[in-house]
Protein backbone atom coordinates (compact mmCIF):
# COMPACT_ATOMS: atom_id res chain seq x y z
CA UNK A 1 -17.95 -6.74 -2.97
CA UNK A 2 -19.47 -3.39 -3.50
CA UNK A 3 -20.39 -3.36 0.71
CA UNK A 4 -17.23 -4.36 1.64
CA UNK A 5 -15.46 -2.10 -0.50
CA UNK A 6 -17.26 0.98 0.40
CA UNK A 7 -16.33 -0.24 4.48
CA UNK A 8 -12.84 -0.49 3.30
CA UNK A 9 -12.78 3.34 1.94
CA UNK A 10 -14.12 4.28 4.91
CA UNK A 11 -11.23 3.18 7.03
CA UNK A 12 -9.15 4.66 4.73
CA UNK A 13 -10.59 8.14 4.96
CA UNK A 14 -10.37 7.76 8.40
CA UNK A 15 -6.92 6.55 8.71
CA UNK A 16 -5.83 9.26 5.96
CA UNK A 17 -6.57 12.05 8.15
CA UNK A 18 -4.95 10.32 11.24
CA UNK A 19 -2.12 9.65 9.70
CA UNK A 20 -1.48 12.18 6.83
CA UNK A 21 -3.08 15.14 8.57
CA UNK A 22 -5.32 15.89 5.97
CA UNK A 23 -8.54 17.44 6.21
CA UNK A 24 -11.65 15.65 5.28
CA UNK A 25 -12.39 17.49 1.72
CA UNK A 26 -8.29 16.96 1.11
CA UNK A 27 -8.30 13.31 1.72
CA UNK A 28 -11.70 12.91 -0.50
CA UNK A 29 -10.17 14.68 -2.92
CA UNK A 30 -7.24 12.27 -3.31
CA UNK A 31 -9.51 8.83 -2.77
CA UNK A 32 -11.33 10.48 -5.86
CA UNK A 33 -10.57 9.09 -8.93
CA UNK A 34 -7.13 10.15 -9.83
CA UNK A 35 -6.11 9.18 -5.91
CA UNK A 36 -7.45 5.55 -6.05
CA UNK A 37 -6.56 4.97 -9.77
CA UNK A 38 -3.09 5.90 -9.79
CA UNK A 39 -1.31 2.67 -9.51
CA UNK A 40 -3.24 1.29 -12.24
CA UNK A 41 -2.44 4.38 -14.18
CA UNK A 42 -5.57 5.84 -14.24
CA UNK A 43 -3.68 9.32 -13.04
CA UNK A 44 -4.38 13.07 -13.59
CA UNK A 45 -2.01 13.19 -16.12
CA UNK A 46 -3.57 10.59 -18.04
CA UNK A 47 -6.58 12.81 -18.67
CA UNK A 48 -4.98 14.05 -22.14
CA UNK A 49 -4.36 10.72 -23.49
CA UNK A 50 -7.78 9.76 -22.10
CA UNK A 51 -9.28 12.06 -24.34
CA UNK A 52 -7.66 10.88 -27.02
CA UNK A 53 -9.13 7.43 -27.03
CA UNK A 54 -12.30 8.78 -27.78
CA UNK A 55 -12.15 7.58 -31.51
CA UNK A 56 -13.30 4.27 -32.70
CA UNK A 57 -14.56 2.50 -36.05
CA UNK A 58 -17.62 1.28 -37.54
CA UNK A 59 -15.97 -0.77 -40.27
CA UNK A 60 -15.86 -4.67 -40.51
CA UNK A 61 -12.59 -6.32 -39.68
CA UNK A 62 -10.89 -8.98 -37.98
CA UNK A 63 -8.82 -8.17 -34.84
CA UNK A 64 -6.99 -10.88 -33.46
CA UNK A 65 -5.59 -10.59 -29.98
CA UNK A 66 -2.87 -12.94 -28.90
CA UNK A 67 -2.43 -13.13 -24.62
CA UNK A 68 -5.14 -13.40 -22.11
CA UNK A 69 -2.86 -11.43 -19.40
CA UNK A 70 -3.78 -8.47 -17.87
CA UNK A 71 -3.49 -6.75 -21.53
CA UNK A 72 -5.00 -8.70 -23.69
CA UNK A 73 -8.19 -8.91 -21.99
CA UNK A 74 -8.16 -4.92 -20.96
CA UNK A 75 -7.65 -4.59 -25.26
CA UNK A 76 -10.32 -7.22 -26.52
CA UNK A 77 -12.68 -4.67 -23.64
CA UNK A 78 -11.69 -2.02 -25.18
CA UNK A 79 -11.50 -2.82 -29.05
CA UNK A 80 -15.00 -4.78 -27.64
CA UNK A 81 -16.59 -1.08 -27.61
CA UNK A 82 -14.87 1.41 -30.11
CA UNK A 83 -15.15 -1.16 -32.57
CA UNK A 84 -18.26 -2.71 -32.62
CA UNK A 85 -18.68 -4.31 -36.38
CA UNK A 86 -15.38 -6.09 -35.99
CA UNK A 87 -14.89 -10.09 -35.10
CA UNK A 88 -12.84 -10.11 -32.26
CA UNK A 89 -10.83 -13.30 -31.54
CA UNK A 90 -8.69 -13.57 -28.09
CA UNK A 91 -6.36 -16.39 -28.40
CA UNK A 92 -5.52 -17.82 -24.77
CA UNK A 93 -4.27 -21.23 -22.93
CA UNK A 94 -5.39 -20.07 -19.77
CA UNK A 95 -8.43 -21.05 -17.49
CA UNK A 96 -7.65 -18.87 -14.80
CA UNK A 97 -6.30 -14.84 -14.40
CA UNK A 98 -4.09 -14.10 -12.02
CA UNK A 99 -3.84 -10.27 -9.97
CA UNK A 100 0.28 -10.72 -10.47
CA UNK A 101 0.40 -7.73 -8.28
CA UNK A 102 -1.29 -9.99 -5.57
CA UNK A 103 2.12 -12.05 -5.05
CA UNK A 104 4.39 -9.47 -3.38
CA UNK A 105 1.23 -9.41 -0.68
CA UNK A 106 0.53 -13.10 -0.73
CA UNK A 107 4.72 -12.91 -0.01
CA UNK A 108 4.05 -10.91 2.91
CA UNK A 109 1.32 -12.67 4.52
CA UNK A 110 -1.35 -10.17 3.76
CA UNK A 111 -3.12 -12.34 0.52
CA UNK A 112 -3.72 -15.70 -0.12
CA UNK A 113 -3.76 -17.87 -3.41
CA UNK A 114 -7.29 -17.52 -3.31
CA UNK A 115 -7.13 -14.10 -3.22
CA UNK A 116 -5.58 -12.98 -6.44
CA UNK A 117 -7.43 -15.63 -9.07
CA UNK A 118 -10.57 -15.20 -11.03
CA UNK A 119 -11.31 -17.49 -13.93
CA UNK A 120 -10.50 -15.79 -17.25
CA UNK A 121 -14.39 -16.40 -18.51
CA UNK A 122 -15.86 -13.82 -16.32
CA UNK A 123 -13.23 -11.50 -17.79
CA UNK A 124 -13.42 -12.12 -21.53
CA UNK A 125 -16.21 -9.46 -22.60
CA UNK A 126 -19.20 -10.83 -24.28
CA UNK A 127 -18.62 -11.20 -28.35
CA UNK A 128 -14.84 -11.93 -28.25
CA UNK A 129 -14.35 -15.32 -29.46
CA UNK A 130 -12.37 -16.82 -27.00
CA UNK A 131 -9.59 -19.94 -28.50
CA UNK A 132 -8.52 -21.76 -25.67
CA UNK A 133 -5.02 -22.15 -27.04
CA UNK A 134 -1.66 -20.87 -27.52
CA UNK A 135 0.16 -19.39 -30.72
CA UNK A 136 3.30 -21.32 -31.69
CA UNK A 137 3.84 -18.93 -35.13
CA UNK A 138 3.32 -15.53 -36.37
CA UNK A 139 3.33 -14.80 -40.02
CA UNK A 140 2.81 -11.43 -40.18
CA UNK A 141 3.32 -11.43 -44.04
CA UNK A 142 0.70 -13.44 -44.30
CA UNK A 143 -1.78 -12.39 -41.72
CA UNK A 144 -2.09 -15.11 -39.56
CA UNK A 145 -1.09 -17.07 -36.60
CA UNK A 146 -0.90 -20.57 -35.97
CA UNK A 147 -1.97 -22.13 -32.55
CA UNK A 148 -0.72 -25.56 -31.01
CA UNK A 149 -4.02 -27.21 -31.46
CA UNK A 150 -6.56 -25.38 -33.86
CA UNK A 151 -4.38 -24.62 -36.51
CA UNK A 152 -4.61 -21.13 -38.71
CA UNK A 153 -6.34 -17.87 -37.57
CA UNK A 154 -6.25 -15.24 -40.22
CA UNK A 155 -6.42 -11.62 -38.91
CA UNK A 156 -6.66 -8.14 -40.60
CA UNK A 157 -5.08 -6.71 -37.42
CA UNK A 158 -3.07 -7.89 -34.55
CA UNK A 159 -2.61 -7.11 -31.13
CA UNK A 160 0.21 -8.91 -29.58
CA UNK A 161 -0.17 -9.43 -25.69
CA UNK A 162 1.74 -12.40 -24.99
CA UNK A 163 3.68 -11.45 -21.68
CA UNK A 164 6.84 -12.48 -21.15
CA UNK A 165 8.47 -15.46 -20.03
CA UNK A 166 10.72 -16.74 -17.26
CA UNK A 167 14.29 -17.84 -17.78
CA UNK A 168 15.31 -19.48 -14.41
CA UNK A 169 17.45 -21.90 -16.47
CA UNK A 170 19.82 -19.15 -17.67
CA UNK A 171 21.26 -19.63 -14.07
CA UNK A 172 23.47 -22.89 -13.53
CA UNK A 173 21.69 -24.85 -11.26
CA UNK A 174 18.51 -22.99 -10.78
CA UNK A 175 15.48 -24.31 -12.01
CA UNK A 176 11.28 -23.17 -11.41
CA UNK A 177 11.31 -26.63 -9.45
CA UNK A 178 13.82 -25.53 -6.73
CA UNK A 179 11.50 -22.49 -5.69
CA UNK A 180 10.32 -23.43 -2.30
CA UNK A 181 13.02 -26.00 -1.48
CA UNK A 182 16.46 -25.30 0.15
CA UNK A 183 16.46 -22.02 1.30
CA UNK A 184 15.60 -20.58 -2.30
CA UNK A 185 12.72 -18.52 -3.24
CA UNK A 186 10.94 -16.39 -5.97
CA UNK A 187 7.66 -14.22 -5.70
CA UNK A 188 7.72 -14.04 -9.80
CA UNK A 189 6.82 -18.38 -10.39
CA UNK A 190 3.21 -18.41 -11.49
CA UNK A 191 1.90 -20.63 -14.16
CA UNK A 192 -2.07 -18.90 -15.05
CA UNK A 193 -2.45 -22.20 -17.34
CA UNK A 194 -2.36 -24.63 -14.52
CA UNK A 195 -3.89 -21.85 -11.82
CA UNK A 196 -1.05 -21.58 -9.44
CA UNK A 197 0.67 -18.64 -7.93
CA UNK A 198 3.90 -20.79 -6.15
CA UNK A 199 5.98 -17.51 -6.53
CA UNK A 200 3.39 -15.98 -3.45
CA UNK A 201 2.61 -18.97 -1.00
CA UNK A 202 6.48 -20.23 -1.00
CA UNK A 203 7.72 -17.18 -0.28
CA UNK A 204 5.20 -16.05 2.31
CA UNK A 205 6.86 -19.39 3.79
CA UNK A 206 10.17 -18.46 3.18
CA UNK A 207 9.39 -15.11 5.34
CA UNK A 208 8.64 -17.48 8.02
CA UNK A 209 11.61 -19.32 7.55
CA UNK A 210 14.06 -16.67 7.66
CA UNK A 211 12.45 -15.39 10.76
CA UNK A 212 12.14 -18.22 12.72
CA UNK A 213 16.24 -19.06 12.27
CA UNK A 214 16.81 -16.09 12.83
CA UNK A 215 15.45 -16.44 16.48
CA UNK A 216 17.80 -18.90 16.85
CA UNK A 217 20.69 -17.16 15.54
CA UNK A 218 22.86 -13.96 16.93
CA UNK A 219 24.38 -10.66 15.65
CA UNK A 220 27.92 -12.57 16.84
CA UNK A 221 26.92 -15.37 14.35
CA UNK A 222 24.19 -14.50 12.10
CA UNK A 223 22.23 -15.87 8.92
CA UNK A 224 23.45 -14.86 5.22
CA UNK A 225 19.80 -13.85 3.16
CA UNK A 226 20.90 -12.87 -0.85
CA UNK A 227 18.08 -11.21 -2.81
CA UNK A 228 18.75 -10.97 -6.15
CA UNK A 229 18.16 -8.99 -9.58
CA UNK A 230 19.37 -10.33 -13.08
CA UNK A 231 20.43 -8.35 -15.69
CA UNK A 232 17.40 -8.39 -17.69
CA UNK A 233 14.49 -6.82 -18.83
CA UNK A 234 11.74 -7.71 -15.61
CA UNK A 235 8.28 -6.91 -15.16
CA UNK A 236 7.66 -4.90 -11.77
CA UNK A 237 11.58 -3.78 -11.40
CA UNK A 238 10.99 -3.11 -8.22
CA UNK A 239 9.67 -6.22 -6.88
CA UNK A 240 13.41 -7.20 -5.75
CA UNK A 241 13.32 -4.80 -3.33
CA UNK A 242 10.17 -4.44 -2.23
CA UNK A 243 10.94 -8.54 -0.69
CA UNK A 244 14.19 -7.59 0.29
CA UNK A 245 12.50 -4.66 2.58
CA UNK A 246 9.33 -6.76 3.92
CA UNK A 247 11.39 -9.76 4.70
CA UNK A 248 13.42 -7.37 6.70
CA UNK A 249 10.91 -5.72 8.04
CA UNK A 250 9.17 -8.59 9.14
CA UNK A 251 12.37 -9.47 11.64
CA UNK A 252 11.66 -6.13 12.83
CA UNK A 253 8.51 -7.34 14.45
CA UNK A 254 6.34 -5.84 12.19
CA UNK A 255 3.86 -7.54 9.60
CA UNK A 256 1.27 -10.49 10.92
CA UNK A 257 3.75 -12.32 12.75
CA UNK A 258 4.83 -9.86 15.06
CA UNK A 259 7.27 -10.41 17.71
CA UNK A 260 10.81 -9.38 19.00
CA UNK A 261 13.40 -7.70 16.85
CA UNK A 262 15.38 -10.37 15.72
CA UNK A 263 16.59 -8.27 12.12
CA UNK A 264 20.45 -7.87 13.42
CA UNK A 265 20.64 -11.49 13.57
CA UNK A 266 20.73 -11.25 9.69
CA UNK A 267 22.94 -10.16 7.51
CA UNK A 268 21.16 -9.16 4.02
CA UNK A 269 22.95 -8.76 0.51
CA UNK A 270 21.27 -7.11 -2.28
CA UNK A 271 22.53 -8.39 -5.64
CA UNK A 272 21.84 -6.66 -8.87
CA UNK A 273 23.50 -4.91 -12.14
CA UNK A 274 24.33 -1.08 -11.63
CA UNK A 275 24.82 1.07 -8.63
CA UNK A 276 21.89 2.47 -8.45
CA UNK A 277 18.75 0.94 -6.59
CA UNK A 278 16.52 2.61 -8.60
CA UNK A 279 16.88 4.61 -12.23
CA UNK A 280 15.06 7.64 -11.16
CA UNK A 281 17.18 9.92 -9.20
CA UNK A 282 14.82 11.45 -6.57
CA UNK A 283 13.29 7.78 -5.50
CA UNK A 284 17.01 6.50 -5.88
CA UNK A 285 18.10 9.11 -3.28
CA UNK A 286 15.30 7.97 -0.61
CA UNK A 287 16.04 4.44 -1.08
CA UNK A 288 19.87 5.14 -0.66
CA UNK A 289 19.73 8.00 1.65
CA UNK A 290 16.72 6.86 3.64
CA UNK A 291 15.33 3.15 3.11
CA UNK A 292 18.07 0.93 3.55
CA UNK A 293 19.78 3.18 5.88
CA UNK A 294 16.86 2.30 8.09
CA UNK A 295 17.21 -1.20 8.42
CA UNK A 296 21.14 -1.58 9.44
CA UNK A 297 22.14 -5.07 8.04
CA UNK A 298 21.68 -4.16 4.41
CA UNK A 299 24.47 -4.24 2.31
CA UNK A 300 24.07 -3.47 -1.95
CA UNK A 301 26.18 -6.14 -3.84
CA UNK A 302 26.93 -3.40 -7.23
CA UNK A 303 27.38 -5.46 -10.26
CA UNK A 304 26.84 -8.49 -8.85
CA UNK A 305 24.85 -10.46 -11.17
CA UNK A 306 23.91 -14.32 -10.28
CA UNK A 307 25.00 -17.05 -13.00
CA UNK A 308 25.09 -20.07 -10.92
CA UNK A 309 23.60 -21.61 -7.62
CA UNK A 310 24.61 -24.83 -5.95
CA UNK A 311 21.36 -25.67 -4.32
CA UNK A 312 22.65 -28.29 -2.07
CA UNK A 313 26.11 -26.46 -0.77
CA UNK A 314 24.16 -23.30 -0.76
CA UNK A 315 26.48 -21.30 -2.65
CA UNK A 316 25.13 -18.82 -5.01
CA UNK A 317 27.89 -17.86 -7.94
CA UNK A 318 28.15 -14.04 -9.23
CA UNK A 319 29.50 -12.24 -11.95
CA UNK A 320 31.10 -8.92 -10.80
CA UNK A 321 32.31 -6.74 -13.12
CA UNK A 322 34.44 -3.84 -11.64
CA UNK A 323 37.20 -1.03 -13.09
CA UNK A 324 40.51 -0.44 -12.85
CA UNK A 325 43.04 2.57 -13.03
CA UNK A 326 45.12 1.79 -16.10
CA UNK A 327 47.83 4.28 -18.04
CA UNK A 328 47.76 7.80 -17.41
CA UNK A 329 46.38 10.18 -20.53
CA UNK A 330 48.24 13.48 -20.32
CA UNK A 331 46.05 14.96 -23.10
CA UNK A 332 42.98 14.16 -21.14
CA UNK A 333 44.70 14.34 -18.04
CA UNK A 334 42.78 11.26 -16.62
CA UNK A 335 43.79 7.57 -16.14
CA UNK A 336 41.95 5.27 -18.51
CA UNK A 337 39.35 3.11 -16.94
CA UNK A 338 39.77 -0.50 -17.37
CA UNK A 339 36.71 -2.98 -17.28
CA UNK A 340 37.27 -6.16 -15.38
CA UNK A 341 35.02 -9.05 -13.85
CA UNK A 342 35.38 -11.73 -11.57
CA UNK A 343 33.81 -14.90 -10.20
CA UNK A 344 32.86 -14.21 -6.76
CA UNK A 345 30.59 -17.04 -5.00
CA UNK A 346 28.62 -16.12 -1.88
CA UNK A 347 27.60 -18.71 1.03
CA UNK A 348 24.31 -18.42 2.19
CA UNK A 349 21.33 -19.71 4.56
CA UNK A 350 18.22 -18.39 2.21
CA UNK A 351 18.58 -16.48 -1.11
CA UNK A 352 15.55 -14.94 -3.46
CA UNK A 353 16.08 -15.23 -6.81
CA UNK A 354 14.40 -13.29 -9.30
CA UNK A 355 14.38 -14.76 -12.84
CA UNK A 356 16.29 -13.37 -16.04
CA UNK A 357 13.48 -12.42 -18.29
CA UNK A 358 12.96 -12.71 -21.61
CA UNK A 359 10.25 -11.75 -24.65
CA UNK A 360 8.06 -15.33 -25.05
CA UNK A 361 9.79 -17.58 -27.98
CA UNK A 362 7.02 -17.37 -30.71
CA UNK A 363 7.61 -13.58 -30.76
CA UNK A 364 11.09 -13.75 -30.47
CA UNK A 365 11.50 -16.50 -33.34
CA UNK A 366 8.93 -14.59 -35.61
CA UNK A 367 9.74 -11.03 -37.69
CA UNK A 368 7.80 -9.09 -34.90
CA UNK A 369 10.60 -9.37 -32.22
CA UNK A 370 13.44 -6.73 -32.63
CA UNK A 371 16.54 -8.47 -34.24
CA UNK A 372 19.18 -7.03 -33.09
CA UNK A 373 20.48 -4.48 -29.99
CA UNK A 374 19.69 -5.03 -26.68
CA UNK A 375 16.20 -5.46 -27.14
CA UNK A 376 16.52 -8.19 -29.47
CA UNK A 377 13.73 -10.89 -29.20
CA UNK A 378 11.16 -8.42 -28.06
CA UNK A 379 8.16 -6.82 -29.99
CA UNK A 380 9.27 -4.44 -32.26
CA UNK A 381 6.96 -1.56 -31.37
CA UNK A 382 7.46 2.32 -31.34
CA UNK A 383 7.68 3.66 -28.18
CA UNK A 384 4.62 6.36 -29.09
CA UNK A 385 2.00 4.69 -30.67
CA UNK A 386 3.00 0.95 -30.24
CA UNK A 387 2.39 0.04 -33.58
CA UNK A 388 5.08 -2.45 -35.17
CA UNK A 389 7.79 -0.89 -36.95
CA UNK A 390 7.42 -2.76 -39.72
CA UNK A 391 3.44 -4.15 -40.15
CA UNK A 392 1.22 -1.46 -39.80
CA UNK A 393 -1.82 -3.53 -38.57
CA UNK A 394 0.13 -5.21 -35.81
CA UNK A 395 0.12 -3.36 -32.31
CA UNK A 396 1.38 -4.47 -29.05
CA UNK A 397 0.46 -3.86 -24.86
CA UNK A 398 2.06 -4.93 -21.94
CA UNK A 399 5.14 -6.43 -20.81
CA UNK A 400 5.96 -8.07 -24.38
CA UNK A 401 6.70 -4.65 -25.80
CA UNK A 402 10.12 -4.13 -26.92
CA UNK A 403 10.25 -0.59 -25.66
CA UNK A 404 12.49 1.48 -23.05
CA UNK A 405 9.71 1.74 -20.32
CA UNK A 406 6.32 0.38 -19.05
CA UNK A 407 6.34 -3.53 -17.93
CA UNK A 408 3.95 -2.64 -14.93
CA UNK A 409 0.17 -3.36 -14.88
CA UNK A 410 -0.38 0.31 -14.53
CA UNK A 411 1.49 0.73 -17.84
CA UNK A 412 -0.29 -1.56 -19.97
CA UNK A 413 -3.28 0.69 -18.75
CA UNK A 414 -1.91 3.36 -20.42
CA UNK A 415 -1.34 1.46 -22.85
CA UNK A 416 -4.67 0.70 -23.21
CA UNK A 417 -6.33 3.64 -24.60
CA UNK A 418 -3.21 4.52 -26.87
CA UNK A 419 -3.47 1.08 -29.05
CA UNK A 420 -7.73 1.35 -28.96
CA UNK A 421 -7.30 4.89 -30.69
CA UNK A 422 -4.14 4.04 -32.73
CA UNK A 423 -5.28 0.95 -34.03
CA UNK A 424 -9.27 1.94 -34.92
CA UNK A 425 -7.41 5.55 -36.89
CA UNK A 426 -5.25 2.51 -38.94
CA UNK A 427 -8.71 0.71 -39.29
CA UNK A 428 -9.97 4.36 -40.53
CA UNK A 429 -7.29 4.73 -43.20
CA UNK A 430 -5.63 7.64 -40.66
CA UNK A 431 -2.35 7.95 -39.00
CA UNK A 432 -1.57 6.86 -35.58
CA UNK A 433 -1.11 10.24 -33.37
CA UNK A 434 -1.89 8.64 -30.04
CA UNK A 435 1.08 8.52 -27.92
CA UNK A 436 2.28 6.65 -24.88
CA UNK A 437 4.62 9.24 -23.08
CA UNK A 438 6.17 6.06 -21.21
CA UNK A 439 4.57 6.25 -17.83
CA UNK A 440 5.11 3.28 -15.52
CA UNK A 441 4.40 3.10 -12.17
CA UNK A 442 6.21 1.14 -8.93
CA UNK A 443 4.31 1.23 -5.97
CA UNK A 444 7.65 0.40 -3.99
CA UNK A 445 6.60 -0.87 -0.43
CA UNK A 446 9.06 -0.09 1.67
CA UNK A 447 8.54 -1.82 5.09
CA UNK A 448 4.70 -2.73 6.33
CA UNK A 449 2.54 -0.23 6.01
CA UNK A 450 4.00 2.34 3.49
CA UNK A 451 4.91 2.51 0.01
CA UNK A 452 6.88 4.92 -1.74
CA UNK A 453 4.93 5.56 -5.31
CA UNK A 454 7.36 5.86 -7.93
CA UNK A 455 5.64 6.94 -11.32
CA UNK A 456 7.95 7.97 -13.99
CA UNK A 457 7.89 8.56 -17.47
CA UNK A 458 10.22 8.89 -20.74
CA UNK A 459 10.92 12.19 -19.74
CA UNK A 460 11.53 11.43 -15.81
CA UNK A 461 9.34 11.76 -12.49
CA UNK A 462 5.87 12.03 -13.61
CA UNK A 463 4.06 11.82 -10.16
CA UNK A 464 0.22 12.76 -10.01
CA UNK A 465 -0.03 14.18 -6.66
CA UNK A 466 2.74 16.74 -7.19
CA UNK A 467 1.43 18.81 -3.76
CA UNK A 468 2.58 15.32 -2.11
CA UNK A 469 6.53 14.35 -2.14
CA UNK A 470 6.28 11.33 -4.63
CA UNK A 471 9.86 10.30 -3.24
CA UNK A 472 8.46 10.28 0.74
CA UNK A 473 7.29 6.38 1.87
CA UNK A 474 3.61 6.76 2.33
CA UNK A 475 0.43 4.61 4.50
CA UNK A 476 -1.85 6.07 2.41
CA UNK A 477 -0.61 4.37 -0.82
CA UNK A 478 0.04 1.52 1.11
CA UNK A 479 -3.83 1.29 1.70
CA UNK A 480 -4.99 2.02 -1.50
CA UNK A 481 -2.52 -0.81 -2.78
CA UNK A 482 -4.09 -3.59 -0.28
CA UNK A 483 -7.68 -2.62 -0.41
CA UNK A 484 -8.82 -0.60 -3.38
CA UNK A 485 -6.79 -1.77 -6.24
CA UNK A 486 -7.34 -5.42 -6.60
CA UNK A 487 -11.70 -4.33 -6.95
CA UNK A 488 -10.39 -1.57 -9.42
CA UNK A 489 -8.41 -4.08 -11.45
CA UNK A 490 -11.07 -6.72 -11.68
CA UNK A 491 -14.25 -4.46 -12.10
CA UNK A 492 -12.78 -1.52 -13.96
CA UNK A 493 -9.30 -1.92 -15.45
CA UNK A 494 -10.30 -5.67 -17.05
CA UNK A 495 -13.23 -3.60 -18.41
CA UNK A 496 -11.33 -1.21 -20.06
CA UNK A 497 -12.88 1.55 -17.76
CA UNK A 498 -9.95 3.08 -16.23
């Protein structure tokens, strides 16, 4: 790994000063660590909160950790170290970790399954008691959680890293079992229990799907794609669109299976809640102003949000919601704006559909998950120091949190070192004064070959190479995305080193 890694950076030095024009001591400087960390979050602006998470605990407890994602194995590393006298249980059905991140690649051709698993016993660190099992109730008054098959586990603190789950129900018609079948398709379908990524292989055939009919078809007569957002929470929000541009992309001739330009013969429809492709102005502007601009047969569906699919017609069903002018206000001299929606149903030859989301059921049914709003269902965190708003020794990491940013991997990362310091200070009888300033990351690839790295935070753009554009489509993050960061995740990030 180590070999074939350092060959890897290599190329990319080489390739960043080809393509980037950077000198040799620039482009070193930006493989360094903050350059080949960032989209796992391990950015120059994280060095603060890094610092923070130097505390830890020498008293006796018991830490329960519920999830053995992404999160719950980078906390039990982390926990693992600053608190070494405590009995750390990780409660977790599955046999096998999946690199989600992997998919969108294994989508475009670039992965295999093979690629993005690892089983999850070379990632739980040594001395976490590992459950094999899955947590049906909390009881937070009480202290304890209750698993399907070995009963009560009492805890004196709780780390909740459960995930979230998939809804593909909530649309008529459209169940996990239609993925790959009929013209439908959806990177997100995994199942880490059974060791499957479906979401990445069937649309990676799919992508050769669309392209081959489209050989066949004309710009006089061409094939309907719909990609799709719901109007959910998701993890990775920009994983819509990053399918949406590779598929297209790929028609272009570029990607592994090359060939003529075929991407007129195609008319694409982007389907989502909003009118905005993305919530942060200055990326917004490049994917309006720039991206889709660029490929020609892309047209954004605004509030168009799918409720029902007819797998067999091949009609997909929206909800639109659109205004009106109504009466005329002479005191404020403006008409008043009336809300209306529609059924509109769309014909089509292939159509990705991305999941509504939702926060998994035991947290949902339990006092942890927010009961009301529009974050109801989901862990009831604060958006600083993730502890629970109501149980002091309960903390949460990664997508389960019920906060406004930060369902990325490279968010739970910085969510990482926030909970190890927050929770070990509650362990110490002090306050929580870690804080999580909402940083999430979306490595948004924009055709083959470039990706435009969107980090944000609470506050707005938070990008760690300010001297580069953050909103400009770049190889060199493309690169580090393909061939650094799946190592860094598995031999650093699972550790709890980054």
């Amino acid at each position: 790994m180590n070999k074939k890694l350092l060959r890897q950076s290599g190329e990319v030095l080489e390739e960043l000063m080809k393509k980037e024009g950077m000198s040799r001591r620039d482009a070193l400087k930006l493989m360094g660590l903050g350059g080949a960390a960032t989209m796992m979050g391990t950015a120059p602006a994280m060095a603060a909160t890094d610092a923070v998470a130097g505390g830890g605990s020498d008293k006796k407890a018991k830490i329960v950790i519920v999830g053995g994602g992404a999160g719950g194995i980078m906390a039990a590393a982390r926990l693992r170290r600053a608190a070494p006298n405590t009995e750390i249980t990780l409660i977790a059905p599955n046999d096998i970790h999946l690199y989600q991140p992997g998919q969108v690649f294994m989508a475009a051709g670039l992965y295999t399954a093979a690629d993005i698993k690892k089983p999850n016993r070379e990632l739980v660190p040594d001395g976490v008691k590992w459950i094999k099992d899955s947590v049906e109730t909390f009881d937070p008054d009480n202290n304890r959680v209750e698993t399907a098959a070995n009963g009560k586990v009492d805890y004196d603190f709780l780390v909740v890293a459960t995930g979230l789950q998939y809804d593909y129900e909530r649309i008529e018609g459209m169940s996990a079992e239609l993925v790959g079948q009929k013209g439908i398709s959806s990177v997100y379908l995994n199942d880490p229990v059974a060791g499957t990524a479906k979401g990445g292989t069937a649309t990676w055939e799919w992508f050769k799907q669309l392209r081959a009919a489209a050989e066949k078809a004309s710009p006089s007569n061409p094939l309907t794609a719909i990609y799709t957002q719901p109007d959910t929470p998701i993890k990775c929000g920009g994983a819509p669109q990053k399918i949406l541009y590779l598929s297209d992309d790929l028609l272009r001739g570029n990607g592994p299976l090359g060939g003529a330009d075929v991407h007129q013969n195609v008319k694409s429809y982007f389907c989502k809640k909003g009118t905005k492709l993305f919530g942060v102005p200055i990326y917004n502007k490049t994917l309006m102003d720039e991206v889709t601009p660029m490929y020609g047969n892309i047209t954004d569906k605004w509030n168009h949000v799918l409720r029902k699919i007819d797998a067999d017609k091949k009609v997909a069903t929206f909800e639109h919601t659109y205004q009106i002018k109504g009466e005329w206000d002479p005191d404020l001299e403006e008409y008043d704006m009336i809300t209306k929606t529609e059924t509109v149903e769309m014909a089509y030859d292939f159509i990705h559909v991305v999941p509504p989301m939702k926060a998994v059921d035991a947290v949902a049914n339990s006092p942890l998950g927010w009961q009301k709003g529009t974050a109801k269902g989901w862990l009831a965190c604060d958006r600083y120091t993730l502890q629970h708003m109501k149980y002091e020794n309960v903390f949460g990491i990664g997508d389960i949190l019920g906060i406004p940013k930060g369902k990325t991997g490279g968010s739970a990362r910085h969510h990482g070192p926030i909970i190890q310091d927050n929770l070990t200070a509650v362990m110490e009888g002090r306050e929580p004064t870690a804080k999580f300033d909402g940083y999430t990351v979306c490595p948004l690839k924009t055709q083959y070959g470039k990706i435009m790295l969107a980090e944000f935070n609470y506050d707005g753009p938070a990008p760690s190479f300010p001297f580069l554009d953050p909103s400009e489509p770049r190889w060199i993050w493309w690169a580090f995305d393909l061939y650094m960061l799946k190592p860094m995740y598995w031999y650093l990030m699972m550790r709890g080193l980054m």
